[in-house]
N, C-alpha and C. Protein backbone atom coordinates (compact mmCIF):
# COMPACT_ATOMS: atom_id res chain seq x y z
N UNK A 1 -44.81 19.17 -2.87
CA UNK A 1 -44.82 17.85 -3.47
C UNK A 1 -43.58 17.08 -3.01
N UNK A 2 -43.90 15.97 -2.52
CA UNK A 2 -42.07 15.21 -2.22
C UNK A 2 -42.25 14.38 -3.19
N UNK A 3 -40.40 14.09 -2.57
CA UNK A 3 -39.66 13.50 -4.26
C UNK A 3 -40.22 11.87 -3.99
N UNK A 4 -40.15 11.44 -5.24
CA UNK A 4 -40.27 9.92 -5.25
C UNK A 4 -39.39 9.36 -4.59
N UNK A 5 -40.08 8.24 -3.55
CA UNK A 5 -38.34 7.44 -2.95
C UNK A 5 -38.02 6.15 -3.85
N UNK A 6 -36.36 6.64 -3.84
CA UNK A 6 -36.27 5.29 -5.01
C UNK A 6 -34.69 4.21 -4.16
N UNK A 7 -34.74 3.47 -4.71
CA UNK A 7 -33.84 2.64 -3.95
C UNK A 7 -32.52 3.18 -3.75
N UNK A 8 -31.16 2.56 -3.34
CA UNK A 8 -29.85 3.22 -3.14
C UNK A 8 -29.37 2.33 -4.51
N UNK A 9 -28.55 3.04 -5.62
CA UNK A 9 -28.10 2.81 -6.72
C UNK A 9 -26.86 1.98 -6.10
N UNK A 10 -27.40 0.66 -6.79
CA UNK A 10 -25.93 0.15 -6.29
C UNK A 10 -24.67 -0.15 -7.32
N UNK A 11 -23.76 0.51 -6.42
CA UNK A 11 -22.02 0.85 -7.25
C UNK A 11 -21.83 -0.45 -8.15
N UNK A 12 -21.74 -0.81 -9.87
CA UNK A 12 -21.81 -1.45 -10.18
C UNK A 12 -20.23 -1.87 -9.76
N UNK A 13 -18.99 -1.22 -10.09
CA UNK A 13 -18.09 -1.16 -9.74
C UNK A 13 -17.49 -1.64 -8.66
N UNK A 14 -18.17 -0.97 -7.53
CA UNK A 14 -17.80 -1.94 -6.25
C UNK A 14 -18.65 -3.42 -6.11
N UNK A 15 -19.32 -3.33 -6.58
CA UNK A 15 -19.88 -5.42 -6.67
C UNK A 15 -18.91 -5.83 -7.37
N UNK A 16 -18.30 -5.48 -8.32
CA UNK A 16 -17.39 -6.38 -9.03
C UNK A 16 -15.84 -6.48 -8.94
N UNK A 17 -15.87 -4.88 -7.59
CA UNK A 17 -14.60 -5.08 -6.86
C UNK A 17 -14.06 -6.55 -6.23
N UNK A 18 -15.00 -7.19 -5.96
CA UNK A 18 -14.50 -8.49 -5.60
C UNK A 18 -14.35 -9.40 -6.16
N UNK A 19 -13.24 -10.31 -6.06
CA UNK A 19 -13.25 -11.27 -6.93
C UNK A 19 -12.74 -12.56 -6.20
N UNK A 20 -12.54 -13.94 -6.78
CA UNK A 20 -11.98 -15.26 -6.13
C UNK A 20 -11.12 -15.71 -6.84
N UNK A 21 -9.76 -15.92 -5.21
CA UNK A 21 -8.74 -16.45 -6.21
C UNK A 21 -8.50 -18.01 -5.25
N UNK A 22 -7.73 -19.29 -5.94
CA UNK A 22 -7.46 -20.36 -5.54
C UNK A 22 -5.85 -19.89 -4.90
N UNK A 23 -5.84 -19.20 -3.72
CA UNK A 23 -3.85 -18.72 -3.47
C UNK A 23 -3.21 -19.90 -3.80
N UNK A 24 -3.42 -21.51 -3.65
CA UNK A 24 -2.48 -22.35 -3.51
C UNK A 24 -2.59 -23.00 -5.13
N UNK A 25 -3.15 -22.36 -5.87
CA UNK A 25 -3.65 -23.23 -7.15
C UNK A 25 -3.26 -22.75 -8.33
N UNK A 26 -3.57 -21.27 -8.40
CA UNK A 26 -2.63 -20.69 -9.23
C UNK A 26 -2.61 -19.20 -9.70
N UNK A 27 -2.17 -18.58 -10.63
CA UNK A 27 -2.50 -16.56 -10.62
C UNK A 27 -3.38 -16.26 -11.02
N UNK A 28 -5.22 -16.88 -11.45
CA UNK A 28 -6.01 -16.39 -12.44
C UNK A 28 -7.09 -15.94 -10.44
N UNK A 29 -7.49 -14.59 -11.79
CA UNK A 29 -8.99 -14.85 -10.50
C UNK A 29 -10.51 -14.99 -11.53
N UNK A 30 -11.45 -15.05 -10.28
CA UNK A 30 -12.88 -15.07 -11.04
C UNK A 30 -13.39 -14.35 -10.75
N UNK A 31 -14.52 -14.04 -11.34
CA UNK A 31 -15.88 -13.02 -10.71
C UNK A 31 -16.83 -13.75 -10.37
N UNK A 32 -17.05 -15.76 -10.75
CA UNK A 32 -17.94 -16.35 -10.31
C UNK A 32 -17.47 -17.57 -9.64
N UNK A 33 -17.93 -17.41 -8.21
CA UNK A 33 -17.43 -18.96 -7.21
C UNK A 33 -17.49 -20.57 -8.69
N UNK A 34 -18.69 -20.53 -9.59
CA UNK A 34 -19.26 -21.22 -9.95
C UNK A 34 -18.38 -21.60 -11.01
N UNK A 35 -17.30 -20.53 -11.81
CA UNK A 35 -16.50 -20.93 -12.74
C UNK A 35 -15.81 -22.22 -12.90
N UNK A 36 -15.52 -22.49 -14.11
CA UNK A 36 -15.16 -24.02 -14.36
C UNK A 36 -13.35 -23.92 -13.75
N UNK A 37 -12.96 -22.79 -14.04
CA UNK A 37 -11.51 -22.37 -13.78
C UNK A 37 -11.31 -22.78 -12.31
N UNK A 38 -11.71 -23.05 -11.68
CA UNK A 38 -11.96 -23.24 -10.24
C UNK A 38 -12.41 -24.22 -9.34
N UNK A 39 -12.73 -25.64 -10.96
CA UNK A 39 -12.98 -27.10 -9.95
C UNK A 39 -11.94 -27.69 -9.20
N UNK A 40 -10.62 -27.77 -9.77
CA UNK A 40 -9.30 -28.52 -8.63
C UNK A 40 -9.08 -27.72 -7.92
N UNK A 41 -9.53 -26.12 -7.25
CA UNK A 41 -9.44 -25.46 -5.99
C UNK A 41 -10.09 -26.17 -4.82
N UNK A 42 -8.87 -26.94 -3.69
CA UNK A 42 -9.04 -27.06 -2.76
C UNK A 42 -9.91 -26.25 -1.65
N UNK A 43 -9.06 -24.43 -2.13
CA UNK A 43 -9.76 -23.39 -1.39
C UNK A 43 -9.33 -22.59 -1.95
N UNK A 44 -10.68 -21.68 -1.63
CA UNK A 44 -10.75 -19.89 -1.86
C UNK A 44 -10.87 -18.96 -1.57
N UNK A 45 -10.86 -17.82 -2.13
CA UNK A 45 -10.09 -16.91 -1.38
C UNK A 45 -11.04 -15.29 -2.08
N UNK A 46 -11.73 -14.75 -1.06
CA UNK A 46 -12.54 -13.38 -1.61
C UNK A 46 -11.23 -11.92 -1.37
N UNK A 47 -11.16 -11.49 -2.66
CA UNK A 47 -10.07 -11.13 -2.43
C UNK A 47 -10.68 -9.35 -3.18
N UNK A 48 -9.89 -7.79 -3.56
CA UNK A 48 -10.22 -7.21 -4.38
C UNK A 48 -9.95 -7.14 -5.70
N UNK A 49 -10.28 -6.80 -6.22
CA UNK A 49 -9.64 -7.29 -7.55
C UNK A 49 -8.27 -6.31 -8.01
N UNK A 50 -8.18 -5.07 -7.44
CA UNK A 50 -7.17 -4.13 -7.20
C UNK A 50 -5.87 -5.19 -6.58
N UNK A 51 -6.38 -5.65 -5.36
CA UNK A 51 -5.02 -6.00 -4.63
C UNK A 51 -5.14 -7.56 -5.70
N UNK A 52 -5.78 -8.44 -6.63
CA UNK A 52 -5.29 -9.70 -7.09
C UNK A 52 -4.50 -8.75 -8.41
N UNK A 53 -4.86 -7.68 -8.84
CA UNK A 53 -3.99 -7.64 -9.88
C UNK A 53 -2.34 -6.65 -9.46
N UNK A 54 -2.32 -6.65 -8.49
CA UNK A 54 -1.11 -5.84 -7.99
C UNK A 54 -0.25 -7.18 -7.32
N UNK A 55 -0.68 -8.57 -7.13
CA UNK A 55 -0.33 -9.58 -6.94
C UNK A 55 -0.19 -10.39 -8.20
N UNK A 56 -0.17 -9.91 -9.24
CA UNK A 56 0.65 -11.19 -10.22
C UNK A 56 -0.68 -11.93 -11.01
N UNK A 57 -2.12 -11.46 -10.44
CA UNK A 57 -3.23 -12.33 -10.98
C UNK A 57 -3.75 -11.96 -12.26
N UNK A 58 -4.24 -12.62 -13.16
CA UNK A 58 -4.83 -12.45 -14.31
C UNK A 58 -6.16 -13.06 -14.35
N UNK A 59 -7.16 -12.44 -15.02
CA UNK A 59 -8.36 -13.08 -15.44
C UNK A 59 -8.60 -14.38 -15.96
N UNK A 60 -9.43 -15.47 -15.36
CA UNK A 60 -9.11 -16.17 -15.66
C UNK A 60 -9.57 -16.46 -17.47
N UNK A 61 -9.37 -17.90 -18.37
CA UNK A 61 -9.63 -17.65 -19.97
C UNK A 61 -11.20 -18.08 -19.87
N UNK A 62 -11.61 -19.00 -19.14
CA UNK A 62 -12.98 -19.15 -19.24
C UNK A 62 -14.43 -17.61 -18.97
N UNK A 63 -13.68 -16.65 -18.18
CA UNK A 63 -14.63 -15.56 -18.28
C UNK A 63 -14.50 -14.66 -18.86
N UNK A 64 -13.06 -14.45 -19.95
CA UNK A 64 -13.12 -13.70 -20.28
C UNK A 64 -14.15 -13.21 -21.52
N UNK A 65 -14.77 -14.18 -22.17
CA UNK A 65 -15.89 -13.17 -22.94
C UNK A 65 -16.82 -12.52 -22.08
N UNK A 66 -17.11 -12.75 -20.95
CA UNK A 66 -18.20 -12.29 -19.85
C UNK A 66 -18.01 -10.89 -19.35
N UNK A 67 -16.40 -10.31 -19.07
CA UNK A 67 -16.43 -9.42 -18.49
C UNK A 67 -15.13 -8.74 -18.96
């Protein structure tokens, strides 16, 4: 009998390894391009979320009930 084929489990962890920060704007990051924290960003920046918090970054206040 073969096994059922089932999809590749994807690392919830590593999807949310990434995150966006504004470098010239200020220390928060996001998990969504779409966040309100993030309309006067000129530009952005896909960054890990390991290396934004070993850089001084904090979550930003608008997502934090989300995640």
């Amino acid at each position: 009998m073969l096994a059922p084929v089932t999809a590749p489990a994807v690392n919830a962890e590593a999807k949310a390894s990434k995150v966006i920060i504004a470098p010239h704007h200020g220390k928060k990051y996001h998990y969504s391009r779409g966040c309100r924290g993030l309309n006067h960003a000129r530009r952005t920046k896909k960054v890990t979320l390991k290396w934004a918090k070993q850089h001084g970054y904090k979550l930003c206040g608008w997502e934090k009930g989300y995640h």
